[in-house]
Protein backbone atom coordinates (compact mmCIF):
# COMPACT_ATOMS: atom_id res chain seq x y z
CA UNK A 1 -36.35 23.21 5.81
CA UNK A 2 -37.06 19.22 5.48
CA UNK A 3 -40.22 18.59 4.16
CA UNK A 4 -42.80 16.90 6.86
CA UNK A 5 -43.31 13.32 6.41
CA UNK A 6 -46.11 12.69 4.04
CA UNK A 7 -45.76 15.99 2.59
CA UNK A 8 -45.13 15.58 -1.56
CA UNK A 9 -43.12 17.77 -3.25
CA UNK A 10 -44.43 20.63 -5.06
CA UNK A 11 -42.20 21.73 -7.66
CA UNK A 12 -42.56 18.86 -9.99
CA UNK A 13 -38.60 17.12 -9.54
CA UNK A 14 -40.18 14.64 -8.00
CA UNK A 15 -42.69 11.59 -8.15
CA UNK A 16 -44.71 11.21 -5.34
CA UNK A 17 -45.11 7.32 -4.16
CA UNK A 18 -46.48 5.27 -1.75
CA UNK A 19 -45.55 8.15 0.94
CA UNK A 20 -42.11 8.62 -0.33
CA UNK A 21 -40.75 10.08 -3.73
CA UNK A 22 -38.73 9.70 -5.97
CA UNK A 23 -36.35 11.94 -8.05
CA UNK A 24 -36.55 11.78 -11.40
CA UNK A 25 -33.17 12.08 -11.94
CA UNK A 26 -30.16 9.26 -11.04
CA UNK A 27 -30.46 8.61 -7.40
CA UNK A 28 -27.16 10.29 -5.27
CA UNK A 29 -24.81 8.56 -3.76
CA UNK A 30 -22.36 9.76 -0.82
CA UNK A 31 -19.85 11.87 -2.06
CA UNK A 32 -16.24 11.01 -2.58
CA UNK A 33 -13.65 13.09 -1.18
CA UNK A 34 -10.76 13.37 -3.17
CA UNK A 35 -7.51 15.75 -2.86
CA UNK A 36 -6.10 17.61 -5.94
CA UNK A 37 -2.51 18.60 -4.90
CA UNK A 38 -1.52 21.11 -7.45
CA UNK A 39 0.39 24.05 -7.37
CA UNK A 40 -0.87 25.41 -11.15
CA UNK A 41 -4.08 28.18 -9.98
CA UNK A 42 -5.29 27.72 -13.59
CA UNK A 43 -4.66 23.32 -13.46
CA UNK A 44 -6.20 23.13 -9.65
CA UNK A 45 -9.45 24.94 -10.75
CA UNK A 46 -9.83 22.06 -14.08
CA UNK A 47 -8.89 19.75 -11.91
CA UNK A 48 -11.17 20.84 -9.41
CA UNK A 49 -14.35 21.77 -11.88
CA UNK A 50 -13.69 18.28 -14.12
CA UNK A 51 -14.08 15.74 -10.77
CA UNK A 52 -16.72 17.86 -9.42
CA UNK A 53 -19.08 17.39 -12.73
CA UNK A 54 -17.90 13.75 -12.05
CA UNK A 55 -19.44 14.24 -8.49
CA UNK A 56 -16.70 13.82 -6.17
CA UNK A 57 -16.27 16.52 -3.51
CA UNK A 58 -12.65 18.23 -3.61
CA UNK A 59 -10.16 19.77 -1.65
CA UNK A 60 -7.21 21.68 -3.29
CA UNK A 61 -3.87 21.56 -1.69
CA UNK A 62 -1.52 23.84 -3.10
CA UNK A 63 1.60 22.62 -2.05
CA UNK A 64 3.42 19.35 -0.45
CA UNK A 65 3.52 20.65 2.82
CA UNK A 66 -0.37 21.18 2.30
CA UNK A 67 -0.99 18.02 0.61
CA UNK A 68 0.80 16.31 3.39
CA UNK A 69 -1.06 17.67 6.42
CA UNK A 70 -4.91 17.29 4.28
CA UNK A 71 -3.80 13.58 3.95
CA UNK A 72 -2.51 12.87 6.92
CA UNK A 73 -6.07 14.47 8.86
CA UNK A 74 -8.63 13.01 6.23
CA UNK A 75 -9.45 9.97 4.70
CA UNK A 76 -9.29 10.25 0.96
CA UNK A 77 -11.17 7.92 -1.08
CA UNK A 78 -7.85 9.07 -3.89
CA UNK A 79 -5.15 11.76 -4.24
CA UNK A 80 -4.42 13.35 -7.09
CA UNK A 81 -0.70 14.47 -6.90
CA UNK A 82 1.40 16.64 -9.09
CA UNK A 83 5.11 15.97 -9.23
CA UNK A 84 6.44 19.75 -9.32
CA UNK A 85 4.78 20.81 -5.89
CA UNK A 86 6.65 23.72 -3.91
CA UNK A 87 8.27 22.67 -0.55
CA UNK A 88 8.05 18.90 -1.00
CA UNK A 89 7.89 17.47 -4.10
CA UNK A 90 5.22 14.84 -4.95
CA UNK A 91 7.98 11.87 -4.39
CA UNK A 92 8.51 12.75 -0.85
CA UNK A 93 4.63 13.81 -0.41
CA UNK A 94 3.72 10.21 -1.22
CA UNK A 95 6.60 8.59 0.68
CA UNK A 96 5.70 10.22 3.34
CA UNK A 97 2.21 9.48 3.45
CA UNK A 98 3.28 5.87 3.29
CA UNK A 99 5.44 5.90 6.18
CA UNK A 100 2.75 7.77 8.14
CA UNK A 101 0.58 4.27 6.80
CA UNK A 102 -2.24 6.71 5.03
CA UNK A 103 -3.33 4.40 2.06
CA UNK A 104 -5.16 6.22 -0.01
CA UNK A 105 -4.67 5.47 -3.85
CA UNK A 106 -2.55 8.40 -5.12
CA UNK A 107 -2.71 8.98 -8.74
CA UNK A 108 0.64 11.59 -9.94
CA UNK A 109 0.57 13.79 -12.01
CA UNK A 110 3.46 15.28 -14.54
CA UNK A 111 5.25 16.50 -17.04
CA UNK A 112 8.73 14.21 -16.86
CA UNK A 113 7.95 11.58 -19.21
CA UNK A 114 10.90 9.22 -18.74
CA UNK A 115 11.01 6.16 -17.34
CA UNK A 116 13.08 6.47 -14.47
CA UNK A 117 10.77 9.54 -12.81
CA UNK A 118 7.40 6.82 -13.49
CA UNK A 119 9.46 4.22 -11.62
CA UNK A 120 10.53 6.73 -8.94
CA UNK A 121 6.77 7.42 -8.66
CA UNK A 122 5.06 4.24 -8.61
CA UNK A 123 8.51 3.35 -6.03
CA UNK A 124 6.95 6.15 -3.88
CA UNK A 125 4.04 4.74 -3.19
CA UNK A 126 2.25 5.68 -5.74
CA UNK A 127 -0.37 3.60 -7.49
CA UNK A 128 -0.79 5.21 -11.01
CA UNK A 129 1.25 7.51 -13.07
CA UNK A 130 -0.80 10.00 -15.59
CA UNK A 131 1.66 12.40 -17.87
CA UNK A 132 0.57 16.02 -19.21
CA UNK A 133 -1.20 16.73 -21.13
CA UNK A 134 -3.87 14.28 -20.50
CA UNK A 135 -7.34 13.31 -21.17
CA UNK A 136 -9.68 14.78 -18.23
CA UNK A 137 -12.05 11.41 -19.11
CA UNK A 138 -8.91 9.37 -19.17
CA UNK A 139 -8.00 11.09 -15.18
CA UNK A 140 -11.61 10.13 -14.37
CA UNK A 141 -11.73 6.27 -15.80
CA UNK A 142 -8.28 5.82 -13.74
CA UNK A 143 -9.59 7.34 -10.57
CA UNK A 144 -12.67 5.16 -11.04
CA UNK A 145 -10.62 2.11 -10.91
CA UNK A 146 -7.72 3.17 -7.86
CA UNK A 147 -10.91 3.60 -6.11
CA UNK A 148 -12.37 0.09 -6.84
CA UNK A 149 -9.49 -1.60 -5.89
CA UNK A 150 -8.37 -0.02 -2.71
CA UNK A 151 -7.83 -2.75 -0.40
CA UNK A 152 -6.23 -1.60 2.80
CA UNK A 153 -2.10 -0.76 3.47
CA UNK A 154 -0.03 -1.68 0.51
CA UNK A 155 3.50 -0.54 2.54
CA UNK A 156 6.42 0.26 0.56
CA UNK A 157 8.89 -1.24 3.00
CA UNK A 158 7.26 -4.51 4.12
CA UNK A 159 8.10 -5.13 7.92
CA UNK A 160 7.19 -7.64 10.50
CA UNK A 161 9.21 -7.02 14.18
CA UNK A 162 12.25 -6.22 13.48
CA UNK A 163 12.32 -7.92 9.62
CA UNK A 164 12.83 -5.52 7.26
CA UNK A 165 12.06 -5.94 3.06
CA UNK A 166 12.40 -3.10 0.64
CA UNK A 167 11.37 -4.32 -2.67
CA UNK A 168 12.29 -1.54 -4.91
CA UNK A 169 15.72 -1.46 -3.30
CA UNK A 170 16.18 -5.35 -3.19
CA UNK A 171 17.49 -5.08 0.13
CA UNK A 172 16.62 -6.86 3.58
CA UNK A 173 17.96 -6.77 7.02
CA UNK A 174 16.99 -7.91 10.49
CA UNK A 175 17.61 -5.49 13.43
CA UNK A 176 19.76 -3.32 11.25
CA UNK A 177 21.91 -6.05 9.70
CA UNK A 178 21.71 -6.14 6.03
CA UNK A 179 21.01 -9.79 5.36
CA UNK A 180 22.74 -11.72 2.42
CA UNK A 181 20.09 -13.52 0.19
CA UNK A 182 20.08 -15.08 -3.36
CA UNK A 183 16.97 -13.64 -5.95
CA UNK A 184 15.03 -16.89 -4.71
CA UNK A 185 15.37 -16.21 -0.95
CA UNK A 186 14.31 -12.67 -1.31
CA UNK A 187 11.47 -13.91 -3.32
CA UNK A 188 10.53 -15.98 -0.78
CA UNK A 189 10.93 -13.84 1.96
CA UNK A 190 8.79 -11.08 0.57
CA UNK A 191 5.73 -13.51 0.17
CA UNK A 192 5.84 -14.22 3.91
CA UNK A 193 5.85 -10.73 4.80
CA UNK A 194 3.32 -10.13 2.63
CA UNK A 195 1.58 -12.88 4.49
CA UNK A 196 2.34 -12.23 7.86
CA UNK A 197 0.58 -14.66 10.27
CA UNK A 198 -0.91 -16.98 7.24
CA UNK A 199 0.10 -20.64 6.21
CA UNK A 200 0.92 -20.68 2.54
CA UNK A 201 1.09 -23.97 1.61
CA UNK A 202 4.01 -25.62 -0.67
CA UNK A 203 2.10 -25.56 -3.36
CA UNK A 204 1.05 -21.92 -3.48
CA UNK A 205 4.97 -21.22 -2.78
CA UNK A 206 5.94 -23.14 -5.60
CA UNK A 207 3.27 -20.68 -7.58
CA UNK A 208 4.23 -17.72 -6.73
CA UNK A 209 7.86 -18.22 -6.78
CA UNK A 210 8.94 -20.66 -9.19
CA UNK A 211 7.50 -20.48 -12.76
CA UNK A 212 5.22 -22.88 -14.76
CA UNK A 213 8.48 -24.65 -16.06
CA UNK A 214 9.59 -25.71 -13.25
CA UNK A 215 9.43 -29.95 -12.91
CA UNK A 216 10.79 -30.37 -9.52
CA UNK A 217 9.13 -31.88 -6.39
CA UNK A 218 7.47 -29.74 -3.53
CA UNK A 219 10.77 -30.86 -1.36
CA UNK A 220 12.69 -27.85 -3.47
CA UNK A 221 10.03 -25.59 -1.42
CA UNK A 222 11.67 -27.73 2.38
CA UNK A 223 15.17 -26.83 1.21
CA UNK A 224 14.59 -22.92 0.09
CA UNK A 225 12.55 -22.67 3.65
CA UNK A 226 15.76 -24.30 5.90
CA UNK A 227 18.51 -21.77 3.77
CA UNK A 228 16.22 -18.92 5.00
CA UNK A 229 15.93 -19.84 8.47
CA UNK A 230 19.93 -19.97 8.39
CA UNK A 231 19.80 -16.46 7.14
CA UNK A 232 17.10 -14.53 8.81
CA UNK A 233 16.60 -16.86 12.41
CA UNK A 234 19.18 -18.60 13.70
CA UNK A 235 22.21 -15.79 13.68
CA UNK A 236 19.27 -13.81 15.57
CA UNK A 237 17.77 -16.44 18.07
CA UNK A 238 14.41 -16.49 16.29
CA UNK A 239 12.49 -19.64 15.40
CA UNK A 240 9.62 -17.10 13.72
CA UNK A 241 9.71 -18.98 9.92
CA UNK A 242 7.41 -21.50 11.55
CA UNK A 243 6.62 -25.28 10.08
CA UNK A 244 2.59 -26.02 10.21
CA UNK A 245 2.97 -29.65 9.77
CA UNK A 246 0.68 -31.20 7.43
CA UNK A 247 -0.01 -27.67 5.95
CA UNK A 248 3.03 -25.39 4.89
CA UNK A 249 4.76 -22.42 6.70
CA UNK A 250 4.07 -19.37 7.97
CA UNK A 251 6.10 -16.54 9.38
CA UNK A 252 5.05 -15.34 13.09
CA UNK A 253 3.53 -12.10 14.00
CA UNK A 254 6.05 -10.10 15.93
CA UNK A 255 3.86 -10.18 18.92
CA UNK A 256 3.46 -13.43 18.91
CA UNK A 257 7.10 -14.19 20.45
CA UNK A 258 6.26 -12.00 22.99
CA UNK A 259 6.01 -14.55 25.89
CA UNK A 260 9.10 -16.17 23.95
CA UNK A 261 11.53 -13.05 23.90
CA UNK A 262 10.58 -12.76 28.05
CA UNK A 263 11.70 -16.42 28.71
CA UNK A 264 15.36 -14.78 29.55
CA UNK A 265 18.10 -13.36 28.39
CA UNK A 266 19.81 -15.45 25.37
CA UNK A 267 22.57 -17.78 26.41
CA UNK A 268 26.29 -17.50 25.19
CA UNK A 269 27.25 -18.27 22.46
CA UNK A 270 23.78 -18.51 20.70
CA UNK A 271 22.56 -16.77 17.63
CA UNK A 272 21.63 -13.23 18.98
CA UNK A 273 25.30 -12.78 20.33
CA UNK A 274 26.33 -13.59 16.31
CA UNK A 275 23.74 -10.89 15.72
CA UNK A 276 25.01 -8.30 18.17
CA UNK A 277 28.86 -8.97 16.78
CA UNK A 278 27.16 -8.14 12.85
CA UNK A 279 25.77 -5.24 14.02
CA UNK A 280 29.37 -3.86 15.24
């Protein structure tokens, strides 16, 4: 029963003030869901007991198609994912989740050690890799900080329309064509669509794609911008890799060429009937 206002306490946990009071231990803050998928009864329940002394609340799934369905209907401040799950295994869990856009940081779990399973991981969507054994403070410090810097959707295929970027694949296309790009393009291209909608400047292109080294003139940044237009715009009919003048570039929003893309149907011979002869 709550306690009527003005009431103190009476068993002594508290300190009564000003009409209030005050606990005299650390003050509670809303719990943090997190998800433990993990199909080991005897790993789930440390799991489970270790983040609950850490004072997150926890729900167990026990396998991927469980861990799929939790993540999918709640909002996870992190996952906690082993590898080895039954049905799906913790790759497709977290590719899945991805596709389905549910962001939560997902920390995995296992006992493959090599390289090539972390990189499949982290490929997955995943945003931290933890091998058995492990620490239990060391699980706890890492959730700590997955949970600090959650920031939103962090896709693993970057799209914008119908423009396509897989970075672990280092492969782009545009309405199904695979598009032919040098290491510098591609670079290029995957800052804009991680930038949908905002002008980046020449100089924070230059930055981000060419290193500290580099002694050329902002013009480099002109050129690199007019080979990618050839490449993902004009064999398509798109103008979307847009010039700001004065400022930089920026690549459109999809749905901002909607009134565009209604003007009419394109006219012969332009670059969406190169793109429909491609896609043959």
């Amino acid at each position: 029963m709550r306690r009527p206002p003005g009431d103190p306490p009476t068993d002594g946990s508290a300190v009564w003030v000003s009409h209030t009071f005050l606990t005299c231990c650390e003050p509670k803050l809303a719990p943090v869901r997190i998800l433990v998928a993990e199909d080991d009864p005897a790993m789930a329940a440390l799991l489970r007991r270790s983040l609950e002394e850490e004072g997150y609340v926890v729900d167990h799934a026990p396998g991927g198609g469980e861990a799929v369905w939790y993540a999918t209907e709640w909002d996870y401040a992190a996952i906690v994912l082993d590898v080895m799950l039954p049905e799906i295994d913790g790759f497709e869990v977290c590719r899945r989740l991805r596709i389905a856009q549910r962001w939560s940081p997902v920390l995995m779990l296992t006992a493959l050690d090599d390289v090539s399973n972390r990189i499949r991981g982290l490929d997955s969507g995943a945003d931290d890799y933890l091998v058995k054994p492990f620490s239990l403070a060391e699980l706890a410090a890492r959730l700590r900080s997955l949970i600090r810097r959650a920031t939103g959707e962090r896709p693993v295929v970057l799209r914008v329309g119908d423009l396509e970027l897989d970075p672990a694949a280092h492969c782009a296309s545009r309405c199904g064509c695979v598009l032919d790009l040098t290491p510098r393009e591609f670079a290029m291209l995957e800052l804009f669509l991680r930038n949908p909608g905002v002008v980046l400047t020449r100089t924070r292109i230059l930055e981000q794609i060419w290193d500290f080294a580099f002694e050329g003139s902002s013009n480099v940044i002109d050129q690199y911008v007019a080979y990618l237009r050839r490449k993902i715009d004009r064999p398509f009919g798109r103008n979307d890799l847009e010039t700001v003048r004065g400022v930089g570039y920026r690549l459109r929003l999809s749905n901002d060429r909607a009134f565009e893309d209604s003007s009419g149907p394109a006219k012969p011979g332009d670059g969406s009937s190169a793109a429909r002869r491609s896609s043959r």
